[in-house]
C-alpha atoms as a PDB file:
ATOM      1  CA  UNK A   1     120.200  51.917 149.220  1.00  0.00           C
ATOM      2  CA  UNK A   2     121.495  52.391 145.398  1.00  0.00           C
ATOM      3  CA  UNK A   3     123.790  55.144 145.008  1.00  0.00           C
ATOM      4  CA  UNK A   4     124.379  55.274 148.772  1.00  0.00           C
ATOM      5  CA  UNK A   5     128.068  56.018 149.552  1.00  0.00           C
ATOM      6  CA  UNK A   6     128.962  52.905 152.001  1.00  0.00           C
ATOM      7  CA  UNK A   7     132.518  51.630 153.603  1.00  0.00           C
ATOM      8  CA  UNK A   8     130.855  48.477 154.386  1.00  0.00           C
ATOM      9  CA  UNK A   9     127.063  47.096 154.276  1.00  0.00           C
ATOM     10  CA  UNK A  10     125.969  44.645 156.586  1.00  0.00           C
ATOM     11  CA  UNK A  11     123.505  42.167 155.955  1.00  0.00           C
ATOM     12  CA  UNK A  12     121.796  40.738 158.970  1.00  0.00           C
ATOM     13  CA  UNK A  13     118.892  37.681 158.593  1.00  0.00           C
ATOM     14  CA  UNK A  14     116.518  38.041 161.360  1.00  0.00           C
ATOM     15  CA  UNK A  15     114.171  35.252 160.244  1.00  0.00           C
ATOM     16  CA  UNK A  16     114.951  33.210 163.246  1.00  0.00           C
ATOM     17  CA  UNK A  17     113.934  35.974 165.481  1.00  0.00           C
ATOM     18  CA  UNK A  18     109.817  36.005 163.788  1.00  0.00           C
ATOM     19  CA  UNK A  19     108.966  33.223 166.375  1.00  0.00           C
ATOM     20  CA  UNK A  20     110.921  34.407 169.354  1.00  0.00           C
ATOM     21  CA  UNK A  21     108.955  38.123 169.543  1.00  0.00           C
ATOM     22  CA  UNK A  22     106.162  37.476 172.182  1.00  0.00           C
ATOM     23  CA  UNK A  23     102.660  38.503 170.703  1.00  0.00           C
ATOM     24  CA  UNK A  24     102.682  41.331 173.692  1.00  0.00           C
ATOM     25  CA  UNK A  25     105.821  43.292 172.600  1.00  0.00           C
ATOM     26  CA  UNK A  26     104.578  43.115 169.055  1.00  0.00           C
ATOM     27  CA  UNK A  27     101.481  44.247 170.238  1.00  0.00           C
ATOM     28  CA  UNK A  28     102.763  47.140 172.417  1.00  0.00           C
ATOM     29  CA  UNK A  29     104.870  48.556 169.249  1.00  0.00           C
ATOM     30  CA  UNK A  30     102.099  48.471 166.863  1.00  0.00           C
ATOM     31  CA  UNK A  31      99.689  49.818 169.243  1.00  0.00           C
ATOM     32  CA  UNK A  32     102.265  52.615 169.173  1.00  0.00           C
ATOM     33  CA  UNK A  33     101.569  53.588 165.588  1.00  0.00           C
ATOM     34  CA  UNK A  34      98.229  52.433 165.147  1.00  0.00           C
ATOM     35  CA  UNK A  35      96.239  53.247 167.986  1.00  0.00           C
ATOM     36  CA  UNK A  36      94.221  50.575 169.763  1.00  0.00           C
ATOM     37  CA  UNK A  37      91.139  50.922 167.192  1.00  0.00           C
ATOM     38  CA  UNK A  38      90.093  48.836 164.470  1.00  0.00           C
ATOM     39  CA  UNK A  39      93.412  48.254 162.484  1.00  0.00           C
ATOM     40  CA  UNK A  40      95.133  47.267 166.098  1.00  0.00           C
ATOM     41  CA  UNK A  41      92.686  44.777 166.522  1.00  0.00           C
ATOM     42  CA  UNK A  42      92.865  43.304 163.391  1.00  0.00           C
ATOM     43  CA  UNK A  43      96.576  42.501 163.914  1.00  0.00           C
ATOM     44  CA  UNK A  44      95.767  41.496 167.000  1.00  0.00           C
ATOM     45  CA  UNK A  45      93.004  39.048 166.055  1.00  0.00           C
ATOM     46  CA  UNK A  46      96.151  37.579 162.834  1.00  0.00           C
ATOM     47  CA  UNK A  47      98.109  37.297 165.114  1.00  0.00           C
ATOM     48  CA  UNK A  48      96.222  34.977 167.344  1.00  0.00           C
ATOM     49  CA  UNK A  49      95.477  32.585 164.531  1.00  0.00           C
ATOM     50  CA  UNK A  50      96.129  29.536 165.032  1.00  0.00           C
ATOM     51  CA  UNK A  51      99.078  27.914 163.295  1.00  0.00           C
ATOM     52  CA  UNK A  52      98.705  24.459 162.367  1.00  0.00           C
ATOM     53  CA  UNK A  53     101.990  21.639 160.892  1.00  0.00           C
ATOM     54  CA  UNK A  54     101.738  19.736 157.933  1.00  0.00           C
ATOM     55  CA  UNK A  55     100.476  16.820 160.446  1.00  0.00           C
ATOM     56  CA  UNK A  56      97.229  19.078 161.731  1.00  0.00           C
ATOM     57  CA  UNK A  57      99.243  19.919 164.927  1.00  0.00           C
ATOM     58  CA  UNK A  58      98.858  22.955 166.762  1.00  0.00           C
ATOM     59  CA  UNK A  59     101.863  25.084 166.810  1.00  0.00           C
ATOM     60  CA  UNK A  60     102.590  27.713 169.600  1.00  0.00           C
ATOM     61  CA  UNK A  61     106.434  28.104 169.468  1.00  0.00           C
ATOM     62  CA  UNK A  62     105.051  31.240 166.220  1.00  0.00           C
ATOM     63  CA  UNK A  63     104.231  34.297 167.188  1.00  0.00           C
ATOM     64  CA  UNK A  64     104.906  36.777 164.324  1.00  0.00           C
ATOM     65  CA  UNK A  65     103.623  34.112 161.271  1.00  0.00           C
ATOM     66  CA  UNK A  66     105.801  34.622 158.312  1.00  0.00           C
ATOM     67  CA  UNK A  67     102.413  35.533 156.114  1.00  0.00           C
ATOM     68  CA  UNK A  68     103.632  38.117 153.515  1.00  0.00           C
ATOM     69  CA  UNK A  69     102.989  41.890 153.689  1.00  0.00           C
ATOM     70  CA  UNK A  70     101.610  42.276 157.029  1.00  0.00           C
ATOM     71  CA  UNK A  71     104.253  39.961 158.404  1.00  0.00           C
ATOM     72  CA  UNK A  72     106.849  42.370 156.789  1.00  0.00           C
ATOM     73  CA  UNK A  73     104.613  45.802 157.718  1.00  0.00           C
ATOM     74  CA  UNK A  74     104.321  44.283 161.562  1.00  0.00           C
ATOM     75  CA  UNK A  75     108.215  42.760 162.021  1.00  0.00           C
ATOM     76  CA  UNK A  76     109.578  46.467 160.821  1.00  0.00           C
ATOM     77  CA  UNK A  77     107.211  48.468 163.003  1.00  0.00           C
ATOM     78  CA  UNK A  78     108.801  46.287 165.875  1.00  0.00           C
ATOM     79  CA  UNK A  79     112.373  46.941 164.732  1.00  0.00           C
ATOM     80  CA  UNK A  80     111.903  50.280 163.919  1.00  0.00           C
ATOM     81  CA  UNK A  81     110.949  50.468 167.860  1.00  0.00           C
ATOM     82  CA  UNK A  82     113.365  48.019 169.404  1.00  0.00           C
ATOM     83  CA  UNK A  83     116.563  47.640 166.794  1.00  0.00           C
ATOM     84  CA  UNK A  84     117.098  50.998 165.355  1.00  0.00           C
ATOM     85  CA  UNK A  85     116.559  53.144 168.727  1.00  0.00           C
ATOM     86  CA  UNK A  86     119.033  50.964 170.503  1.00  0.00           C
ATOM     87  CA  UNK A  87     121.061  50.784 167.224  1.00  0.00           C
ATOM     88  CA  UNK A  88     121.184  54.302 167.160  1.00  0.00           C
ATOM     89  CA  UNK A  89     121.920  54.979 171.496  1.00  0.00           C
ATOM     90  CA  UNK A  90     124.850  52.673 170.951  1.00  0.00           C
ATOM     91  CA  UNK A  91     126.496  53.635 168.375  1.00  0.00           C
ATOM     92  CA  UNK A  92     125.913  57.676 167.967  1.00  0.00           C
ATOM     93  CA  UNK A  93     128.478  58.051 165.924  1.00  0.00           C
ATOM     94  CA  UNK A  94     127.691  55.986 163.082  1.00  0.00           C
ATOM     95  CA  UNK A  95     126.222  57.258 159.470  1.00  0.00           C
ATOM     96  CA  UNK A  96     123.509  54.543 159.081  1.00  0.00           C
ATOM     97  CA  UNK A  97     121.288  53.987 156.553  1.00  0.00           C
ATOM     98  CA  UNK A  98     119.131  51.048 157.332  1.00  0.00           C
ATOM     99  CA  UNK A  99     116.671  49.195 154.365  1.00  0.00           C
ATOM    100  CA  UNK A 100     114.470  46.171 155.062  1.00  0.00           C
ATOM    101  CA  UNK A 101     113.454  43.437 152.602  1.00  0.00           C
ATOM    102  CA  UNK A 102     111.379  41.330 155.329  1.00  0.00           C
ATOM    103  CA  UNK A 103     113.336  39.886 157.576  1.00  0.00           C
ATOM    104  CA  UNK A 104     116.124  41.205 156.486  1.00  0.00           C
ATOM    105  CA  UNK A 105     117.912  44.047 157.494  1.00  0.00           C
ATOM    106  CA  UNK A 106     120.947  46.613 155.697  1.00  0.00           C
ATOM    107  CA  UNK A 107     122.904  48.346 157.555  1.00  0.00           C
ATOM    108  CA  UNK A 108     125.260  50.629 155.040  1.00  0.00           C
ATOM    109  CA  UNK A 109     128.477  52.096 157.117  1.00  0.00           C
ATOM    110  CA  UNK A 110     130.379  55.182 156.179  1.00  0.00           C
ATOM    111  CA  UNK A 111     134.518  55.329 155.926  1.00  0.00           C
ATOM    112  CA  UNK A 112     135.001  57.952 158.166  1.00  0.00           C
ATOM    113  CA  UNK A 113     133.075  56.835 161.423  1.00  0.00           C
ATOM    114  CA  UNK A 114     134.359  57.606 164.800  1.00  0.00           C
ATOM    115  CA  UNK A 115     133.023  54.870 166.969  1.00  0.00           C
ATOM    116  CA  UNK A 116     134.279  51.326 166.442  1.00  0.00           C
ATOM    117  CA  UNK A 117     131.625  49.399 164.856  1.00  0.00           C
ATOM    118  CA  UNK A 118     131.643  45.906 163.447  1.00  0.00           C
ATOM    119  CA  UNK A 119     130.470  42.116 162.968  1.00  0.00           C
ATOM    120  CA  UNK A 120     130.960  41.479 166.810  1.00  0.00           C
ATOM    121  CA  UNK A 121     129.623  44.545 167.985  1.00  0.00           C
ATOM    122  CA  UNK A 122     126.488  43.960 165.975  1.00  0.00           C
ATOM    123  CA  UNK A 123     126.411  39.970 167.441  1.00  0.00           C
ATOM    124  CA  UNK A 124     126.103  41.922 170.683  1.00  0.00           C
ATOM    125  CA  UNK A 125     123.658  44.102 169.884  1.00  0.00           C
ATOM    126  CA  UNK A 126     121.243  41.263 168.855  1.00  0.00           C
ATOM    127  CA  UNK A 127     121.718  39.434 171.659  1.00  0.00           C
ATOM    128  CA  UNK A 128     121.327  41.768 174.453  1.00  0.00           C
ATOM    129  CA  UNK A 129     118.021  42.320 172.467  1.00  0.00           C
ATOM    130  CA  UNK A 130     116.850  38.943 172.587  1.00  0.00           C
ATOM    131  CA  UNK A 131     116.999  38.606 169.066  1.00  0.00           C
ATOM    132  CA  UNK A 132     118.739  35.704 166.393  1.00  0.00           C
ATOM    133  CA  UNK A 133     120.206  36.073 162.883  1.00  0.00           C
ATOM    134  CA  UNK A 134     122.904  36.033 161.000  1.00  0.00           C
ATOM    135  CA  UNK A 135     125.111  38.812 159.863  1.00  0.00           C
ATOM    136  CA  UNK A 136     127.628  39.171 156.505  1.00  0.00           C
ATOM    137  CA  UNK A 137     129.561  41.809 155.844  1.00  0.00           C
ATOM    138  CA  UNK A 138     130.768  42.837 152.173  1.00  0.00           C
ATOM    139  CA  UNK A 139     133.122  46.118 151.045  1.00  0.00           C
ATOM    140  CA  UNK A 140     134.103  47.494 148.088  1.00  0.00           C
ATOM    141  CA  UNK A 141     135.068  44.928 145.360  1.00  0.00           C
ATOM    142  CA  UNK A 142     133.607  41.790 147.740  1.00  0.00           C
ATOM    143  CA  UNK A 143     131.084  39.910 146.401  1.00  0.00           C
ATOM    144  CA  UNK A 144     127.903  40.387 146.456  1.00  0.00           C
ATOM    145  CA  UNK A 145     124.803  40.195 149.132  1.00  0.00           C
ATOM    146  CA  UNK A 146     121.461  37.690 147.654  1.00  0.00           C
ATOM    147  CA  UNK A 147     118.413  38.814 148.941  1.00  0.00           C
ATOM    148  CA  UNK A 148     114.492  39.189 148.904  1.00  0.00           C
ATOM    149  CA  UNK A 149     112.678  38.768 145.399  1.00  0.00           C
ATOM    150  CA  UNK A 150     116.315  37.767 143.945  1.00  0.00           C
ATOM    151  CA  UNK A 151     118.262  40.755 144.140  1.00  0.00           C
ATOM    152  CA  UNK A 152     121.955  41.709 144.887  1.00  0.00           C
ATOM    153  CA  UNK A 153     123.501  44.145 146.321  1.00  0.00           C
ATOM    154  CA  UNK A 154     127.254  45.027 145.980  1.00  0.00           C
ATOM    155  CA  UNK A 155     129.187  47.872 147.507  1.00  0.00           C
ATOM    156  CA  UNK A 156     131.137  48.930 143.757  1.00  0.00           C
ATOM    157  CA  UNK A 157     134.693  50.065 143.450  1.00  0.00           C
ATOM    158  CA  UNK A 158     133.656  53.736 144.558  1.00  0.00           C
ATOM    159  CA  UNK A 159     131.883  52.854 147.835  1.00  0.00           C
ATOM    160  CA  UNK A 160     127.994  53.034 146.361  1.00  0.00           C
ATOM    161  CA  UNK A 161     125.460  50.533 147.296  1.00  0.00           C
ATOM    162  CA  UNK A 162     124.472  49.541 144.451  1.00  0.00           C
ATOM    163  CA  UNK A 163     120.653  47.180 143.897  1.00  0.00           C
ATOM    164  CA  UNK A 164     120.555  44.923 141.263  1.00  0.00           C
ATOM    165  CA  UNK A 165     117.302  44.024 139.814  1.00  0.00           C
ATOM    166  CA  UNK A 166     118.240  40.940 137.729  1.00  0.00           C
ATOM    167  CA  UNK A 167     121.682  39.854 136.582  1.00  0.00           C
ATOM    168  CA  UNK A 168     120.892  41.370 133.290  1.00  0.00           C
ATOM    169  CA  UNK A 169     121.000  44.565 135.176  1.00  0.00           C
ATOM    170  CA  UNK A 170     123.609  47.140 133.164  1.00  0.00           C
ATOM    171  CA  UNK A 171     126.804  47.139 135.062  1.00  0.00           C
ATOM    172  CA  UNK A 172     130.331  48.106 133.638  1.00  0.00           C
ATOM    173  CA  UNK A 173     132.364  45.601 135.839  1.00  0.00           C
ATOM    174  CA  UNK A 174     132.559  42.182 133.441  1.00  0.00           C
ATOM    175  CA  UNK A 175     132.907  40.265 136.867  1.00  0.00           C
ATOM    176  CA  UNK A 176     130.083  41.214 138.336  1.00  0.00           C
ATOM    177  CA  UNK A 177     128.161  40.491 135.464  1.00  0.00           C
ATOM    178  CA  UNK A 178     129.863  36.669 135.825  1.00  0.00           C
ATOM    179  CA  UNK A 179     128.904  36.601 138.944  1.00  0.00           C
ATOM    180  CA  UNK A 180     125.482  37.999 138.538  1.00  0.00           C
ATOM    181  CA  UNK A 181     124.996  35.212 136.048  1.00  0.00           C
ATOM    182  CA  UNK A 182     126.104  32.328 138.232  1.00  0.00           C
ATOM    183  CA  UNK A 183     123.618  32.993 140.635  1.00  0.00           C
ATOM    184  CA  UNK A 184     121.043  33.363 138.633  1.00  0.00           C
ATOM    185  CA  UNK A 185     121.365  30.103 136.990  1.00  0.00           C
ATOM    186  CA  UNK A 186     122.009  28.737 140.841  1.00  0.00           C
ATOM    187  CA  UNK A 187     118.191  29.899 142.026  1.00  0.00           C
ATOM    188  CA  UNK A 188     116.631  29.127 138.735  1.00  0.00           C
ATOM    189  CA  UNK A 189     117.875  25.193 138.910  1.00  0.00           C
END
C-alpha cells in the first residue's frame, strides 16, 4: 500500500460479516486452493469447533471464529473468491489495489477512473453479497485511517498511500505527526 499513488482509499470493516459466512461457502473456497486432502480437513475439523460464551453456552450464530492467523489466512481466501471477482466484474474500470489486515479490507482508487465508483456503490456491493461492514473514505490531506496492530494510513498531499508503523514514524507534515501522537496516547490509555 505505501508509496501507492491513490485519489481516495477506502477502508471497509468486515468483522461483522466472520459469523454470517456459512461453514459450506467457506469450505467450497478453500477447498478451491487447498485441495480436499489433509490441510482441507484440518480447516474443516477448526472450523467445526465448538464455540462456547463466557457462561459455558454453546454458540452457533459463529462460523468463521475470529482465532488469529488462520482466521485471517481462511476469511481472505473467501474474499479473494467472492469480493474481489465481483469487485472487479463491476467495476472494470477501476485501478484497484486491494490490502487486507484481517478483517479489514483497502481499497486504494486512482484520479483518473472512468467508471463512477464510490461509498454507495461499495454499500451495494456488500450487500448484494450478503456481507456487513463499515466503510470510510479518506483523500489527500484527510485524516488518517487506524487499523490492525496500530497502524495508520494516510493518503499524503501527493496522492501516496502512505503506512505508518508507529507515530514516531518520520514524516515531514508537523500535523500529521500531531495527529499521529494523539492517537497514540488515545489506544495506550
Amino acid at each position: 500500500m505505501a508509496g501507492k499513488r491513490a485519489d481516495r482509499l477506502y477502508k471497509l470493516d468486515l468483522g461483522d460479516s466472520l459469523p454470517m459466512i456459512p461453514i459450506s461457502l467457506i469450505l467450497d473456497k478453500v477447498k478451491l486452493f487447498v485441495g480436499d486432502g489433509n490441510l482441507y480437513r484440518l480447516i474443516s475439523d477448526f472450523l467445526n469447533i465448538p464455540i462456547y460464551d463466557d457462561f459455558g453456552n454453546r454458540r452457533f450464530d459463529v462460523s468463521l471464529p475470529p482465532i488469529g492467523e488462520l482466521t485471517r489466512v481462511i476469511f481472505n481466501i473467501v474474499l479473494i473468491d467472492v469480493f474481489d471477482r465481483e469487485f472487479t466484474k463491476r467495476f472494470p474500470g477501476i485501478e484497484i489495489q486491494i490490502y487486507r489486515f484481517v478483517n479489514e479490507v483497502f481499497i486504494s482508487t486512482r484520479e483518473n477512473d472512468q467508471v463512477t465508483f464510490d461509498v454507495d456503490a461499495l454499500y451495494k456491493l456488500l450487500n448484494d453479497l450478503q456481507l456487513v461492514g463499515t466503510i470510510h473514505s479518506i483523500g489527500p490531506g484527510d485524516d488518517c485511517h487506524i487499523i490492525y496492530n496500530r497502524r495508520v494510513v494516510i493518503v499524503d498531499n501527493t496522492g501516496k498511500a502512505v503506512l505508518r508503523e508507529n507515530p514516531e514514524a518520520k514524516s515531514s507534515d508537523y500535523r500529521i505527526k500531531r495527529e499521529l501522537y494523539c492517537i497514540y496516547a488515545i489506544a495506550r490509555s
